[in-house]
C-alpha atoms as a PDB file:
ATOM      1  CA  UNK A   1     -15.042  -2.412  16.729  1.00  0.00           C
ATOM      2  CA  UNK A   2     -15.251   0.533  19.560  1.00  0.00           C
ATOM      3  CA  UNK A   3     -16.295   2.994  16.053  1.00  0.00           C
ATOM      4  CA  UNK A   4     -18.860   5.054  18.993  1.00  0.00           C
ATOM      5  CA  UNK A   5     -16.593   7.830  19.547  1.00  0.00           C
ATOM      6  CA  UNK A   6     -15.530   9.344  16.228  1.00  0.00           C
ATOM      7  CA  UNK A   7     -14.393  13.197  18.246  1.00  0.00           C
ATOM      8  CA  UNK A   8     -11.089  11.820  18.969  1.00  0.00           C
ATOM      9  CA  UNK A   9      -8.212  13.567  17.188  1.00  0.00           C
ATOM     10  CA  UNK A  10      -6.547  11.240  14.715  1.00  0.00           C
ATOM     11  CA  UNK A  11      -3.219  11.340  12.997  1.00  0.00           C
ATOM     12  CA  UNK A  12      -4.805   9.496   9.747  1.00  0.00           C
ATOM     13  CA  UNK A  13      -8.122  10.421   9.267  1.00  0.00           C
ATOM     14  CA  UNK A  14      -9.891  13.711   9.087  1.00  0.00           C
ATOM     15  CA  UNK A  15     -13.132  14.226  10.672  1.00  0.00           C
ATOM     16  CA  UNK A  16     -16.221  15.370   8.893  1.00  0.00           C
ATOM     17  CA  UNK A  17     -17.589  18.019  10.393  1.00  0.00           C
ATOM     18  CA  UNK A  18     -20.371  19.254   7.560  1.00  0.00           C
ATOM     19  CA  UNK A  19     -23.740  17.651   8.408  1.00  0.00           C
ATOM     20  CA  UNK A  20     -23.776  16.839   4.041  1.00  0.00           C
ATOM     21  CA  UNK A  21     -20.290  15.648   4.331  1.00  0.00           C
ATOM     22  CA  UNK A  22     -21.536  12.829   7.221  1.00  0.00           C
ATOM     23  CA  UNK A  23     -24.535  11.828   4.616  1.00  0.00           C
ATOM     24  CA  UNK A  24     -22.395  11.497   1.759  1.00  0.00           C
ATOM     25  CA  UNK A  25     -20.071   9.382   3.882  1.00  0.00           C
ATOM     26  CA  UNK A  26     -23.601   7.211   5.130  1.00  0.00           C
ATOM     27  CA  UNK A  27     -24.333   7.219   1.164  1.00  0.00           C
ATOM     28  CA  UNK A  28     -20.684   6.261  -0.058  1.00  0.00           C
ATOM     29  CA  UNK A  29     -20.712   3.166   2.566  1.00  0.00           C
ATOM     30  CA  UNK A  30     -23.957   1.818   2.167  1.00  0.00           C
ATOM     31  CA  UNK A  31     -23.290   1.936  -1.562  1.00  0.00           C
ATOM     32  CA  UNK A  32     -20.312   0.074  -1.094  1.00  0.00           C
ATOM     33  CA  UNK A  33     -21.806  -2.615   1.191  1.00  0.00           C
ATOM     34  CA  UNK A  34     -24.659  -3.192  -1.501  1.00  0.00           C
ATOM     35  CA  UNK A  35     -21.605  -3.365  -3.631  1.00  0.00           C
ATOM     36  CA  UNK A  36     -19.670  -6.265  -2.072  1.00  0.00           C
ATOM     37  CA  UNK A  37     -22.896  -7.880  -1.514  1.00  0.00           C
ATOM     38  CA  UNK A  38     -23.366  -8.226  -5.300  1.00  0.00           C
ATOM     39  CA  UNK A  39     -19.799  -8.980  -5.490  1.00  0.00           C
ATOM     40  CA  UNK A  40     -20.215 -11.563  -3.070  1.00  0.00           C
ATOM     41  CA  UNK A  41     -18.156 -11.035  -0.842  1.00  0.00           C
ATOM     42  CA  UNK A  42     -18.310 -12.697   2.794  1.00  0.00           C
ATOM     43  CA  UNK A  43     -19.871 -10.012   4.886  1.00  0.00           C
ATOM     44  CA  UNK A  44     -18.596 -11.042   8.433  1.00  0.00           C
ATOM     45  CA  UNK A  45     -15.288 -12.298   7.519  1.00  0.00           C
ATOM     46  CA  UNK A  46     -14.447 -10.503   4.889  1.00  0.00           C
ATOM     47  CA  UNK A  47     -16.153  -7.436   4.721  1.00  0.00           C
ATOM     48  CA  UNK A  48     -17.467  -6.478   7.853  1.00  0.00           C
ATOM     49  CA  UNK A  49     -16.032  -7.925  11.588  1.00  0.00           C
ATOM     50  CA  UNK A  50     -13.157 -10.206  10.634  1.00  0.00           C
ATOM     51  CA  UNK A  51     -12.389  -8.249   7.589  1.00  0.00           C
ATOM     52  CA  UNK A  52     -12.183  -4.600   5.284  1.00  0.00           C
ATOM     53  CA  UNK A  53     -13.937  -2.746   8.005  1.00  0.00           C
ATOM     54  CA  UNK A  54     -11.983  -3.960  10.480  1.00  0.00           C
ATOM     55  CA  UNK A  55      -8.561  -3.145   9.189  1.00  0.00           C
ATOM     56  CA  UNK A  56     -10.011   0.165   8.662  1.00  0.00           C
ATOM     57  CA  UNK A  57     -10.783   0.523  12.589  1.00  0.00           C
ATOM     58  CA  UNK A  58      -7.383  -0.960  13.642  1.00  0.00           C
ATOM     59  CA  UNK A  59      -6.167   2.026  11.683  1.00  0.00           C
ATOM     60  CA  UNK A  60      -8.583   4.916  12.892  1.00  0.00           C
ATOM     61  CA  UNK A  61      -7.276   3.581  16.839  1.00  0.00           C
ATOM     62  CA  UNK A  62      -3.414   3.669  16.112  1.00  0.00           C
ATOM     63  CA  UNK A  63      -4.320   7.044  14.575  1.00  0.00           C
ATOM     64  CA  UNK A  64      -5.789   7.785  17.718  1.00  0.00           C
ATOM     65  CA  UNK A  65      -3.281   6.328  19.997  1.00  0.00           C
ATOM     66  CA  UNK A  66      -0.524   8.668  18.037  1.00  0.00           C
ATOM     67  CA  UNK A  67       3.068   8.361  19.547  1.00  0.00           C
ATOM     68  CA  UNK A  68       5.992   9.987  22.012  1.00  0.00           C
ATOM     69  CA  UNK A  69       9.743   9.567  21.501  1.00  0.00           C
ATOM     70  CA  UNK A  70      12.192  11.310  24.115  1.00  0.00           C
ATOM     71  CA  UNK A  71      10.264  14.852  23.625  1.00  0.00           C
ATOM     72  CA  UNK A  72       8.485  14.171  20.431  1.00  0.00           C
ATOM     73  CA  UNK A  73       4.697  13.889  20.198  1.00  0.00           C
ATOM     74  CA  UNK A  74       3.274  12.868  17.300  1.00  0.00           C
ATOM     75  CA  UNK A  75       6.458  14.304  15.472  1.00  0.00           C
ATOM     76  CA  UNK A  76       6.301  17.663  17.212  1.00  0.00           C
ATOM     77  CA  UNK A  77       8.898  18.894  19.771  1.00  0.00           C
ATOM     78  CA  UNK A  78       7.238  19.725  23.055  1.00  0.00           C
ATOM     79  CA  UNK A  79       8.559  22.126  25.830  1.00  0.00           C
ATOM     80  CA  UNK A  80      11.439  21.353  28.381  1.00  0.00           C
ATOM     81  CA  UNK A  81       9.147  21.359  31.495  1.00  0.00           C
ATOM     82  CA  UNK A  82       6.753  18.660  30.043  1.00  0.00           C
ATOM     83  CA  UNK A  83       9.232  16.046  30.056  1.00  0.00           C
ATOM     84  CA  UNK A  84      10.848  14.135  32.606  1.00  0.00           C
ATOM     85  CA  UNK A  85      14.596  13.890  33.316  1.00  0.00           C
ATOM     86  CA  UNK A  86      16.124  10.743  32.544  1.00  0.00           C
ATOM     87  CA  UNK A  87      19.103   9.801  33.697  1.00  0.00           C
ATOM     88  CA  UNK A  88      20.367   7.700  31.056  1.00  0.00           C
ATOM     89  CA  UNK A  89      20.740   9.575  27.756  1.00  0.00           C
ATOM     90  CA  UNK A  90      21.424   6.642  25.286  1.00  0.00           C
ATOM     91  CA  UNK A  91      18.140   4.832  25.932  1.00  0.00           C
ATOM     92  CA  UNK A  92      15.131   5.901  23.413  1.00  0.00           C
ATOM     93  CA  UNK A  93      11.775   5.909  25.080  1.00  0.00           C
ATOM     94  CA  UNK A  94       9.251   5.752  22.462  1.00  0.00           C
ATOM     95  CA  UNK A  95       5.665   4.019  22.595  1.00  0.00           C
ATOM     96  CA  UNK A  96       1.917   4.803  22.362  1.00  0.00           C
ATOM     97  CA  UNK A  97       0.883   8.468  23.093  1.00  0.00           C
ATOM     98  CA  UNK A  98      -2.522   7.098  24.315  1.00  0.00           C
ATOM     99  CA  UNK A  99      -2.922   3.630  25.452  1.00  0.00           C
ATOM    100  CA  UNK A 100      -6.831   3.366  25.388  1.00  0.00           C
ATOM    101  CA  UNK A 101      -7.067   2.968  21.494  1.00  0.00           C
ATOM    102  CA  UNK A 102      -3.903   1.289  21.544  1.00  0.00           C
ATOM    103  CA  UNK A 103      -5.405  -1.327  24.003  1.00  0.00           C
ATOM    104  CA  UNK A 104      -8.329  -0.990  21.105  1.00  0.00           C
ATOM    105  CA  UNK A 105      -6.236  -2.077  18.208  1.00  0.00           C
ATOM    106  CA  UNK A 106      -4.737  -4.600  19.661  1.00  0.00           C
ATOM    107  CA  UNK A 107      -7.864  -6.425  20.564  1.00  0.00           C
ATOM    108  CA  UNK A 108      -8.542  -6.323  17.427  1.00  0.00           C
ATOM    109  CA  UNK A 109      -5.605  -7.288  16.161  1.00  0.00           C
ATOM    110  CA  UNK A 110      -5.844 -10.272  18.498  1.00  0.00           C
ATOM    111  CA  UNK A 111      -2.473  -9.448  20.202  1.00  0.00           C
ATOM    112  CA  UNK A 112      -1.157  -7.533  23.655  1.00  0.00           C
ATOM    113  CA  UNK A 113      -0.666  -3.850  23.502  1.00  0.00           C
ATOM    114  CA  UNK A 114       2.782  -5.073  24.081  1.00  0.00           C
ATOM    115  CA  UNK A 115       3.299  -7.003  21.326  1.00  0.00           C
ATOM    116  CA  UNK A 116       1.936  -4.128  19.152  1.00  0.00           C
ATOM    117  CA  UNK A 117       4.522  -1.819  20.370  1.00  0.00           C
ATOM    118  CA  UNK A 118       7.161  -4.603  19.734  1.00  0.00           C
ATOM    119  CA  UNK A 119       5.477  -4.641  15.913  1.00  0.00           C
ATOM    120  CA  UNK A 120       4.852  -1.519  15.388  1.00  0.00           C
ATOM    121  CA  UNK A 121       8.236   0.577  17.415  1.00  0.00           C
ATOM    122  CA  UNK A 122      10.768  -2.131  17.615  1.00  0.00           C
ATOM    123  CA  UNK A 123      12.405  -2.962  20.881  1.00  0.00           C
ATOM    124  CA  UNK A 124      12.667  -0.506  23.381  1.00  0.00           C
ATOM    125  CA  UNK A 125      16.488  -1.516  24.294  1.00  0.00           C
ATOM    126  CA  UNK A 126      17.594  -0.996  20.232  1.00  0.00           C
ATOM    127  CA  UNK A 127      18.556   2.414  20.162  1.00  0.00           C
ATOM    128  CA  UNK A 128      20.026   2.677  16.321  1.00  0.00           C
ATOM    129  CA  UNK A 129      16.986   2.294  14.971  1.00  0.00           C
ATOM    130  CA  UNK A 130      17.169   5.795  12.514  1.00  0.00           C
ATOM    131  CA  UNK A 131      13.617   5.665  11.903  1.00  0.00           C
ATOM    132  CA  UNK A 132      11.355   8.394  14.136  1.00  0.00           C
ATOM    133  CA  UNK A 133       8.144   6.848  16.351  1.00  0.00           C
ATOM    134  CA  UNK A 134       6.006   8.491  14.066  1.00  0.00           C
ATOM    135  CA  UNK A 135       7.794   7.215  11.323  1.00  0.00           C
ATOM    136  CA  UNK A 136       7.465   3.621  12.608  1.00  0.00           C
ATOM    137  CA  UNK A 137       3.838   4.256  12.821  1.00  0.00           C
ATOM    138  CA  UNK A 138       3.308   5.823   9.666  1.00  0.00           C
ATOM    139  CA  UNK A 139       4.919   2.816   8.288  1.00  0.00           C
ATOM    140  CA  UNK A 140       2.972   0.184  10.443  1.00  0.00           C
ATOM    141  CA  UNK A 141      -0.123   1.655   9.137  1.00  0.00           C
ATOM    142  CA  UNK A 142       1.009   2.167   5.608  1.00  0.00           C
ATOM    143  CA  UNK A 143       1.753  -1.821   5.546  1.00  0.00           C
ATOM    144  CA  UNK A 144      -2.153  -2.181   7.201  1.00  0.00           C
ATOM    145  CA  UNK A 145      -3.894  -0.146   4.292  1.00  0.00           C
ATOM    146  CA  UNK A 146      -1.830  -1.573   1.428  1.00  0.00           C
ATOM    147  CA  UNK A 147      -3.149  -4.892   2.604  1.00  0.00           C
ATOM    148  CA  UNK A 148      -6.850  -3.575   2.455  1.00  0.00           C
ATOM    149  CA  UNK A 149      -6.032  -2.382  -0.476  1.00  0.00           C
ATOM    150  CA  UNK A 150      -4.504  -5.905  -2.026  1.00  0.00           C
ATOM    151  CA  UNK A 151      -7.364  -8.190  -0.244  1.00  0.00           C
ATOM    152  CA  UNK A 152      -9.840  -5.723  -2.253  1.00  0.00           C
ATOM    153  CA  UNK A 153      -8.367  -6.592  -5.340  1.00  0.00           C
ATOM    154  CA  UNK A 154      -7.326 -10.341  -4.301  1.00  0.00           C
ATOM    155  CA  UNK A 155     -11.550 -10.467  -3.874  1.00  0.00           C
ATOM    156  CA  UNK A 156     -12.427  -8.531  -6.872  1.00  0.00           C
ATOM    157  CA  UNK A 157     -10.471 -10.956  -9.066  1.00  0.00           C
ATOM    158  CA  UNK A 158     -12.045 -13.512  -7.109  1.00  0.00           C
ATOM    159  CA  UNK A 159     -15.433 -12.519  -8.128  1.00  0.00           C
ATOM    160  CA  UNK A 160     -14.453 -11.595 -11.440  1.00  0.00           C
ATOM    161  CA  UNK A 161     -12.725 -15.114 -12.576  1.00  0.00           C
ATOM    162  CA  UNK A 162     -15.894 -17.270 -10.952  1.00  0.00           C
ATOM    163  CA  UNK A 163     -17.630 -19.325 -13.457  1.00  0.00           C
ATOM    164  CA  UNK A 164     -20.930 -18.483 -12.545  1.00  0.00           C
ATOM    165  CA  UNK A 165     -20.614 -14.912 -13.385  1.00  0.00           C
ATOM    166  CA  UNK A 166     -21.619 -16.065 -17.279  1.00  0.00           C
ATOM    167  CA  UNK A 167     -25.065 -17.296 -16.071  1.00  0.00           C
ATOM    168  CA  UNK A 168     -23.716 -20.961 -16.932  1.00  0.00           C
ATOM    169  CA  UNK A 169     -21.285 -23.096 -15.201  1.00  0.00           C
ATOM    170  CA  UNK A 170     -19.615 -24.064 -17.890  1.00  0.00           C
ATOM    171  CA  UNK A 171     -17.641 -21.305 -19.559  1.00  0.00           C
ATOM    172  CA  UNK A 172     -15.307 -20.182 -17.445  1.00  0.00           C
ATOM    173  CA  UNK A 173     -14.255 -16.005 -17.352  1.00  0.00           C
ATOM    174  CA  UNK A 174     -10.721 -15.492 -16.645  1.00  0.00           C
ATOM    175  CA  UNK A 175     -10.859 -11.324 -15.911  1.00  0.00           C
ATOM    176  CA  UNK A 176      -8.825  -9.240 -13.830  1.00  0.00           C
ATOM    177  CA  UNK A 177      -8.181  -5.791 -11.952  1.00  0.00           C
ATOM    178  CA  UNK A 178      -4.743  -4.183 -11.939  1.00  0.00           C
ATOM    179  CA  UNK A 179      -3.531  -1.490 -10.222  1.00  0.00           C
ATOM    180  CA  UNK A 180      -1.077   0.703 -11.942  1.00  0.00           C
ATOM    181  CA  UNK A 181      -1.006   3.012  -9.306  1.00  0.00           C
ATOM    182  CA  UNK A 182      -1.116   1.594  -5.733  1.00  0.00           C
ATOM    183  CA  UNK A 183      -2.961   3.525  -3.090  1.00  0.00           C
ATOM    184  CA  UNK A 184      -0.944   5.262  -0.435  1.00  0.00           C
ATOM    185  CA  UNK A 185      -1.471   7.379   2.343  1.00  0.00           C
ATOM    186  CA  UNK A 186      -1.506  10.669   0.971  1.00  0.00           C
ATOM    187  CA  UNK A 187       1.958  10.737  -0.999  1.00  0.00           C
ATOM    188  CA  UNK A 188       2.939  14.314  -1.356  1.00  0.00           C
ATOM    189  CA  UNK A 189       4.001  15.978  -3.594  1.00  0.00           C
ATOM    190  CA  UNK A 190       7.584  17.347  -4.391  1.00  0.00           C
ATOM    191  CA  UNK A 191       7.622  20.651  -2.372  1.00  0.00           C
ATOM    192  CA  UNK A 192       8.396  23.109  -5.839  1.00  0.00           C
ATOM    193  CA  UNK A 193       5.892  25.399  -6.763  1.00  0.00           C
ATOM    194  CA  UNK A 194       5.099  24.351 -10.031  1.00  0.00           C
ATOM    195  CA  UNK A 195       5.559  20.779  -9.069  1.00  0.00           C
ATOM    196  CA  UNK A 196       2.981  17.921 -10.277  1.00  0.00           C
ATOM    197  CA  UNK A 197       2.196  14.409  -9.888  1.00  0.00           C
ATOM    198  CA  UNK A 198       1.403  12.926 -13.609  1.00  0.00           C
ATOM    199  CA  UNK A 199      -2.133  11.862 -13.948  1.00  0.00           C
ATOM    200  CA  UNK A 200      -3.522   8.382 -15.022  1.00  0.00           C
ATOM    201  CA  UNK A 201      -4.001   9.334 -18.637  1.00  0.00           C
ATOM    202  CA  UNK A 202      -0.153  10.299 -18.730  1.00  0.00           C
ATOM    203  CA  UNK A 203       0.368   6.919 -17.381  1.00  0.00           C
ATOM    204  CA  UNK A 204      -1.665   4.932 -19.880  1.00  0.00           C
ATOM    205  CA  UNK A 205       0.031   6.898 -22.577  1.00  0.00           C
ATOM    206  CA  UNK A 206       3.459   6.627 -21.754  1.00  0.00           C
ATOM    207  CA  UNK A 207       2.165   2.644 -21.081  1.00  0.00           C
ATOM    208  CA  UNK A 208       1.118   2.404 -24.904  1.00  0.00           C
ATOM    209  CA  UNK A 209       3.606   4.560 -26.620  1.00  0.00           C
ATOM    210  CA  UNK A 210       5.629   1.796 -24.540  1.00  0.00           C
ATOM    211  CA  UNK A 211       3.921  -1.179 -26.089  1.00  0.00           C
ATOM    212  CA  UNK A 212       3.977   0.022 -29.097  1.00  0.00           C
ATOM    213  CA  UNK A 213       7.696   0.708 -29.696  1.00  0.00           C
ATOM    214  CA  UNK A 214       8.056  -2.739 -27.948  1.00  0.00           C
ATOM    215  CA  UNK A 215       6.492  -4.101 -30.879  1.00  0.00           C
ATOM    216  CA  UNK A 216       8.399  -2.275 -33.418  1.00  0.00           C
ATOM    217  CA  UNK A 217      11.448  -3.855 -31.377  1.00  0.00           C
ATOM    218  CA  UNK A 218      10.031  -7.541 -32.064  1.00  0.00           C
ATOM    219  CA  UNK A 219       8.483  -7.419 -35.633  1.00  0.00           C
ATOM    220  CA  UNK A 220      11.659  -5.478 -36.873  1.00  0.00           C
ATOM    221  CA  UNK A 221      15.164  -6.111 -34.780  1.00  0.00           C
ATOM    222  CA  UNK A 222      13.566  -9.163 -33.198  1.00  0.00           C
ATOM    223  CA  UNK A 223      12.955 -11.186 -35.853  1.00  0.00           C
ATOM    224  CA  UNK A 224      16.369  -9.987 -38.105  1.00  0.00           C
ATOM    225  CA  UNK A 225      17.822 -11.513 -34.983  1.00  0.00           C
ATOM    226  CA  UNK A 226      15.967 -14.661 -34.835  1.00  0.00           C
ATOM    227  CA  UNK A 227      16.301 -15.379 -38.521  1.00  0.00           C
ATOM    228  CA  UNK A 228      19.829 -14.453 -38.318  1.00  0.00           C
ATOM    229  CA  UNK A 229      20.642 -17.236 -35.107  1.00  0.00           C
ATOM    230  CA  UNK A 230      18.206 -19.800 -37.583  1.00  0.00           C
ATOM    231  CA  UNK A 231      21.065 -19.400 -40.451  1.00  0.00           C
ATOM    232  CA  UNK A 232      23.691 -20.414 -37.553  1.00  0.00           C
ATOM    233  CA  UNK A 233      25.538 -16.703 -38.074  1.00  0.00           C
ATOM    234  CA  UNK A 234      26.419 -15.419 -34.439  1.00  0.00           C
ATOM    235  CA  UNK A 235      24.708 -11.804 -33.597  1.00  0.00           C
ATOM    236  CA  UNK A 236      24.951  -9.722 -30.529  1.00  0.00           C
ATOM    237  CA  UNK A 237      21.631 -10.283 -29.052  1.00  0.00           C
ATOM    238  CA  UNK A 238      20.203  -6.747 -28.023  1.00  0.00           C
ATOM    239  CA  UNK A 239      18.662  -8.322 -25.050  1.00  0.00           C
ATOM    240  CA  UNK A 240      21.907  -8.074 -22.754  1.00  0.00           C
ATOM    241  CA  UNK A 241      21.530  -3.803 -23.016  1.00  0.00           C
ATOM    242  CA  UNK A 242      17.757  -3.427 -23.184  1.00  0.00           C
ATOM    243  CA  UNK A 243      16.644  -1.735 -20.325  1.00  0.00           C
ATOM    244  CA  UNK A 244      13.873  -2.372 -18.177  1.00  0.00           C
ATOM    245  CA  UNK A 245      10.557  -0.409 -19.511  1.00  0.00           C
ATOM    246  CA  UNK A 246       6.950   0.325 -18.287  1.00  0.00           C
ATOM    247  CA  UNK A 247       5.699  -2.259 -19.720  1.00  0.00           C
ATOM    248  CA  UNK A 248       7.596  -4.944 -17.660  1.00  0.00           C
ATOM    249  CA  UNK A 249       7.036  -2.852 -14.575  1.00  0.00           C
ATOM    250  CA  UNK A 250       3.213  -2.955 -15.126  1.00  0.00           C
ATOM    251  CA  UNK A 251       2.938  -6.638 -16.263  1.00  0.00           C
ATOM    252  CA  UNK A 252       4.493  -7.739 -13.091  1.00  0.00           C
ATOM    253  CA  UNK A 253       6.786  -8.993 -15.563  1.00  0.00           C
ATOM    254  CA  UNK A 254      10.946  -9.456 -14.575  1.00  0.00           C
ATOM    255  CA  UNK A 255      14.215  -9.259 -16.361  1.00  0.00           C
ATOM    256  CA  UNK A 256      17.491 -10.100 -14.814  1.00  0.00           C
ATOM    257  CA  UNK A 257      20.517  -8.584 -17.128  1.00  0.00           C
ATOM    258  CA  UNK A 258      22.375 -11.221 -18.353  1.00  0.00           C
ATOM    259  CA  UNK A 259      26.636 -11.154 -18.104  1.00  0.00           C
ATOM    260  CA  UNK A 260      28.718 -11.767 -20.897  1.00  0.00           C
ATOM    261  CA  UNK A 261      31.964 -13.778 -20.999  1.00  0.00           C
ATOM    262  CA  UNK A 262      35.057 -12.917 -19.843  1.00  0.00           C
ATOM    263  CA  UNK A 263      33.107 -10.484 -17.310  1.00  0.00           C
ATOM    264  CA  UNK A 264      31.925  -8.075 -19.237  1.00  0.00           C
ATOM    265  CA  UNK A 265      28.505  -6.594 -19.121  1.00  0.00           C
END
């Protein structure tokens, strides 16, 4: 996966350059190999060669292969007498900064360094594209790690579900992972100085106050309504003005607001 030179500068990954940082990373990674062993996991083509690992390389070689757009390196503005003149000032010339690990990830992407640029830049002769070329490629590899991230999980439940995880074939174990929070690429945050991301627990609280006032809704409102519509008396239903909470957000779960007559919502 061409992982022998790891000195390269990289717009998405930081090098370690601690000697205890490098063995905690050895540690972290062969823990997490014995892990998806026990998990079961496929170690060529799913873990290893044709799979995890080698999303995570296609990544570390766009990082290294960075980007140029009409002045713009890697999103900085470089000097006047670095560029060259060109004579046509509607066309947007934007690509690969360095096309050895670009030729890198797309051999293992299984695709021409051409048709990467297509993927990943658009086409050169667009020119209203308002997205930056390290915008494009911050997006490109965004989509890359989310789908790590989802195969991880897509395994994971995988494992989890199998009926042999009981000891016996016969019972079947329906479990699952969910992610409340979806990893990103290091989402920042708002630029105020006493600014704050919430944290997980403020997440699982707001989640139960959520489900809890969700089932004050149905033992109380809910079934007054139901009973009501059983004794053929006509009620406004509630549903038409409830909005969507956390709880439908986090269940995966989907509303679509329904319209009254006579067009009004």
């Amino acid at each position: 996966m061409f992982l022998t030179d790891a000195n390269e500068p990289n717009l998405f990954m930081t090098k370690l350059h601690r000697p205890e940082d490098r063995e905690a990373a050895r540690g972290y990674w062969i823990q997490l190999c014995h892990d998806a062993d026990l998990l079961g996991f496929n170690m060529d083509d799913e873990w290893l060669t044709g799979g995890i690992a080698r999303l995570l390389a296609i990544i570390y070689h766009l990082g290294c292969a960075g980007c140029v757009e009409d002045g713009f390196i890697n999103g900085s503005q470089v000097e006047e007498e670095d560029l060259e003149d060109d004579d046509d000032g509607n066309t947007t010339t934007r690509g690969f900064m360095y096309m050895e690990p670009a030729h890198r990830a797309a051999y293992l992407l299984n695709c021409s360094v051409e048709q990467l640029s297509m993927a990943v830049f658009g086409s050169p002769d667009r020119g209203d594209c308002e997205l930056s070329a390290l915008d494009c490629l911050r997006g490109f590899v965004q989509g890359l790690y989310q789908t790590v991230v989802d195969t991880l999980v897509m395994i994971f439940n995988r494992c989890l579900s199998s009926r042999g995880i009981t000891g016996s074939g016969n019972v079947p174990v329906v479990a699952q992972v969910l992610l409340f929070d979806p990893a990103g690429i290091q989402a920042p945050l708002a630029k105020t100085r006493n600014s704050s991301g919430a944290t997980f627990p403020d997440l699982l609280m707001n989640y139960a106050n959520d489900r809890i006032g969700k089932l004050f809704h149905d033992t109380t409102l809910g079934l007054d309504e139901a009973r009501m519509q059983a004794e053929s008396n006509r009620v406004p239903s509630s549903r038409d003005f409830k909005p969507l909470p956390l709880s439908y957000t986090a269940d995966g779960d989907h509303l679509v607001p329904m319209t009254q007559p006579n067009g009004m919502g």
